[in-house]
Protein backbone atom coordinates (compact mmCIF):
# COMPACT_ATOMS: atom_id res chain seq x y z
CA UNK A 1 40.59 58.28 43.71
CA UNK A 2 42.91 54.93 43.44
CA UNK A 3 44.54 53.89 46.69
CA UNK A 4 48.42 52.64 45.82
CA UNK A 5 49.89 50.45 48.11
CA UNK A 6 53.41 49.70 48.17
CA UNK A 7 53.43 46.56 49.91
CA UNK A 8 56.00 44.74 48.66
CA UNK A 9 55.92 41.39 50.93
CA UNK A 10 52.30 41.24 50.35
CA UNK A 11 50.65 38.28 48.22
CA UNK A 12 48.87 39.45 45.03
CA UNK A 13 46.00 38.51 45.88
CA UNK A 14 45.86 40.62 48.72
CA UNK A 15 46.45 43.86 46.34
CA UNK A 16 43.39 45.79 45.53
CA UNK A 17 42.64 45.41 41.98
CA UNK A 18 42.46 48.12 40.19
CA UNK A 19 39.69 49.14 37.08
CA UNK A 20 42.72 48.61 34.51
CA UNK A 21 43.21 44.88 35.99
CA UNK A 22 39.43 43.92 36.14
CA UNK A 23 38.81 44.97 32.28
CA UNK A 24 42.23 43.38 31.62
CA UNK A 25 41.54 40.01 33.11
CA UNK A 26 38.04 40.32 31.20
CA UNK A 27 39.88 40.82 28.25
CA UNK A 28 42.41 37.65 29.00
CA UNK A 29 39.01 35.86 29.85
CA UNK A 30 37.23 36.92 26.40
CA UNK A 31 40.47 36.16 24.54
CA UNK A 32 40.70 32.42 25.72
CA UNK A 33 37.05 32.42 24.52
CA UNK A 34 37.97 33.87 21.26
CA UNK A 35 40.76 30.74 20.60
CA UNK A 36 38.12 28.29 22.14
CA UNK A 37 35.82 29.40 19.63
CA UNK A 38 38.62 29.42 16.82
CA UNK A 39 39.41 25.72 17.82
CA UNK A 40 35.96 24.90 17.80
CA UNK A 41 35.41 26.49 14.43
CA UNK A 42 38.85 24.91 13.22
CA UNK A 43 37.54 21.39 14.10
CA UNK A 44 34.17 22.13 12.41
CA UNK A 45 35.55 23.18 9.24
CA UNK A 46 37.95 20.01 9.69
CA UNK A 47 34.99 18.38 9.95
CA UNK A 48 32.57 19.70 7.40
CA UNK A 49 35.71 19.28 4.81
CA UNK A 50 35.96 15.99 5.67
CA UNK A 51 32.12 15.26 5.34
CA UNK A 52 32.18 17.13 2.04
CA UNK A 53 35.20 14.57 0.96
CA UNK A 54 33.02 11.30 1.91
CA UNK A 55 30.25 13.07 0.16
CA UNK A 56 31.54 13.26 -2.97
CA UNK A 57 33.07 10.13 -3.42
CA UNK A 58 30.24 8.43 -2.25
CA UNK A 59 28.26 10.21 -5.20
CA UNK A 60 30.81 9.70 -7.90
CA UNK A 61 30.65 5.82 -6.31
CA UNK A 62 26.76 6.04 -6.83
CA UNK A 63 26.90 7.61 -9.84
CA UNK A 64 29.13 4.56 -11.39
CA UNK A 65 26.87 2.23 -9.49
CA UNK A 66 23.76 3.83 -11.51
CA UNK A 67 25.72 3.75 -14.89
CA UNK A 68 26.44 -0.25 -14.51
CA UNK A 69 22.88 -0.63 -13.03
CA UNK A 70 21.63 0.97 -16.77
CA UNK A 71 23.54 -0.98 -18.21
CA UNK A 72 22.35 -3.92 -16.64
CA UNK A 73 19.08 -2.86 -17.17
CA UNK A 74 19.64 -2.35 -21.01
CA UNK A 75 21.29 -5.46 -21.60
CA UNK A 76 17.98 -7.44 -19.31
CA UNK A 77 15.60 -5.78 -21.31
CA UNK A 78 17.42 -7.23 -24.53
CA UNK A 79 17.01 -10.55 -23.22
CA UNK A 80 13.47 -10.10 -22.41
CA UNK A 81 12.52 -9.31 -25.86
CA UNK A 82 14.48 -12.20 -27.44
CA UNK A 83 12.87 -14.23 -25.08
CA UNK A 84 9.74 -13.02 -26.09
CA UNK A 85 10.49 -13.50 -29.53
CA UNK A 86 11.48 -17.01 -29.48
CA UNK A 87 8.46 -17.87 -27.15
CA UNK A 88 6.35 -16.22 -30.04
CA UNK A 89 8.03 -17.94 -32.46
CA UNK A 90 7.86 -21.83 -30.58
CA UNK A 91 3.83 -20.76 -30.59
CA UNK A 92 4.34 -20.41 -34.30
CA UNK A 93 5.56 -23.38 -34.71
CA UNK A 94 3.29 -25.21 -32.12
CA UNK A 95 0.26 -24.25 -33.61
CA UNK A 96 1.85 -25.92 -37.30
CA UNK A 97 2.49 -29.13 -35.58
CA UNK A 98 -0.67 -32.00 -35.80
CA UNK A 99 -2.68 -31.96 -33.49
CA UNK A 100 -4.45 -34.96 -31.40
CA UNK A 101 -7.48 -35.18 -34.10
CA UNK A 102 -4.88 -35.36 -37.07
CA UNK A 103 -3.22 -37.77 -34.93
CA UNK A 104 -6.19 -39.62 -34.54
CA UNK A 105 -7.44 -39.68 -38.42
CA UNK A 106 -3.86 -41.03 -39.49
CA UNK A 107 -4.02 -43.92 -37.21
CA UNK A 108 -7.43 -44.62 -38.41
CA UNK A 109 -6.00 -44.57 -42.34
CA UNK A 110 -3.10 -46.63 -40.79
CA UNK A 111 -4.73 -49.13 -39.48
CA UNK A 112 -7.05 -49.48 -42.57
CA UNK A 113 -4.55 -49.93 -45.40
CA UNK A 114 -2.02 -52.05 -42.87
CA UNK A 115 1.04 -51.15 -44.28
CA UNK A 116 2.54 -53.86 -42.82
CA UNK A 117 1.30 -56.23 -45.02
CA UNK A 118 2.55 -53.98 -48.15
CA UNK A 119 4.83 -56.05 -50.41
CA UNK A 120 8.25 -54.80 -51.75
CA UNK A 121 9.21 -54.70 -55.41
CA UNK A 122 11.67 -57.63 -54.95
CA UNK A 123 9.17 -59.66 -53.16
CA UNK A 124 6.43 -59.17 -55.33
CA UNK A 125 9.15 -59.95 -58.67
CA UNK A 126 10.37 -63.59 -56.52
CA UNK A 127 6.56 -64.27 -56.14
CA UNK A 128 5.73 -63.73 -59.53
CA UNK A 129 8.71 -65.53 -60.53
CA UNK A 130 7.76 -68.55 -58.30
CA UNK A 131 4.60 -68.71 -60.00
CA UNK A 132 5.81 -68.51 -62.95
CA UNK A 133 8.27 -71.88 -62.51
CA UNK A 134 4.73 -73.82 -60.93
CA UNK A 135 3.07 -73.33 -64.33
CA UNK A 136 5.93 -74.00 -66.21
CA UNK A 137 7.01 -77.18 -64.27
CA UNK A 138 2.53 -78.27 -64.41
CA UNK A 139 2.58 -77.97 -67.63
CA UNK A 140 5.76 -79.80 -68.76
């Protein structure tokens, strides 16, 4: 059976504690444990909402990131090909152009006929005409 004492000047401390007070301090105890956990939990979802924020911004950032990238991409691969087609077509025209041997050969017909020493219409008409006054002035 419970011993009461009715000690009024004595400390608390020195009071027997009685089965009610030991489950009721363990229930005090598990209680702050209970809102330690809640503010744990509190700052985790905190937490985890934030993280979840950052995520998704950061993907809608990479996602427009990716978009411009394709873009990029696109509009690099144009170049490329018109590149490619005005390489092909400077190859065209490369391969129409003389090459060393014609070079060669026209020289050779150059320096053959030595257009230099061709004669212009004019000259030929105030040679002709020249020649013309000698045998007229040898035989007068």
């Amino acid at each position: 059976m419970v011993e009461l004492n009715f000690d009024f000047g004595a400390k608390k401390k020195d009071l027997p504690l009685m089965p009610h007070d030991d489950a009721l301090a363990q229930v005090r105890d598990l209680m702050g444990r209970v809102r330690t956990l809640e503010d744990s939990l509190a700052n985790i979802r905190k937490k985890i909402q934030i993280t979840d924020s950052n995520l998704i911004s950061r993907s809608k950032q990479l996602d427009t990131e990716i978009k411009v990238s394709y873009t990029d991409i696109k509009e690099i691969r144009r170049d490329l090909i018109e590149l490619k087609d005005r390489v092909a077509l400077m190859f065209k025209e490369l391969k129409l152009r003389a090459t060393t041997d014609d070079v060669k050969v026209l020289q050779r017909y150059i320096d053959m006929w030595e257009p230099v020493k061709f004669v212009t219409k004019n000259e030929i008409d105030a040679i002709v005409e020249e020649k013309v006054r000698e045998m007229l002035s040898k035989k007068l």
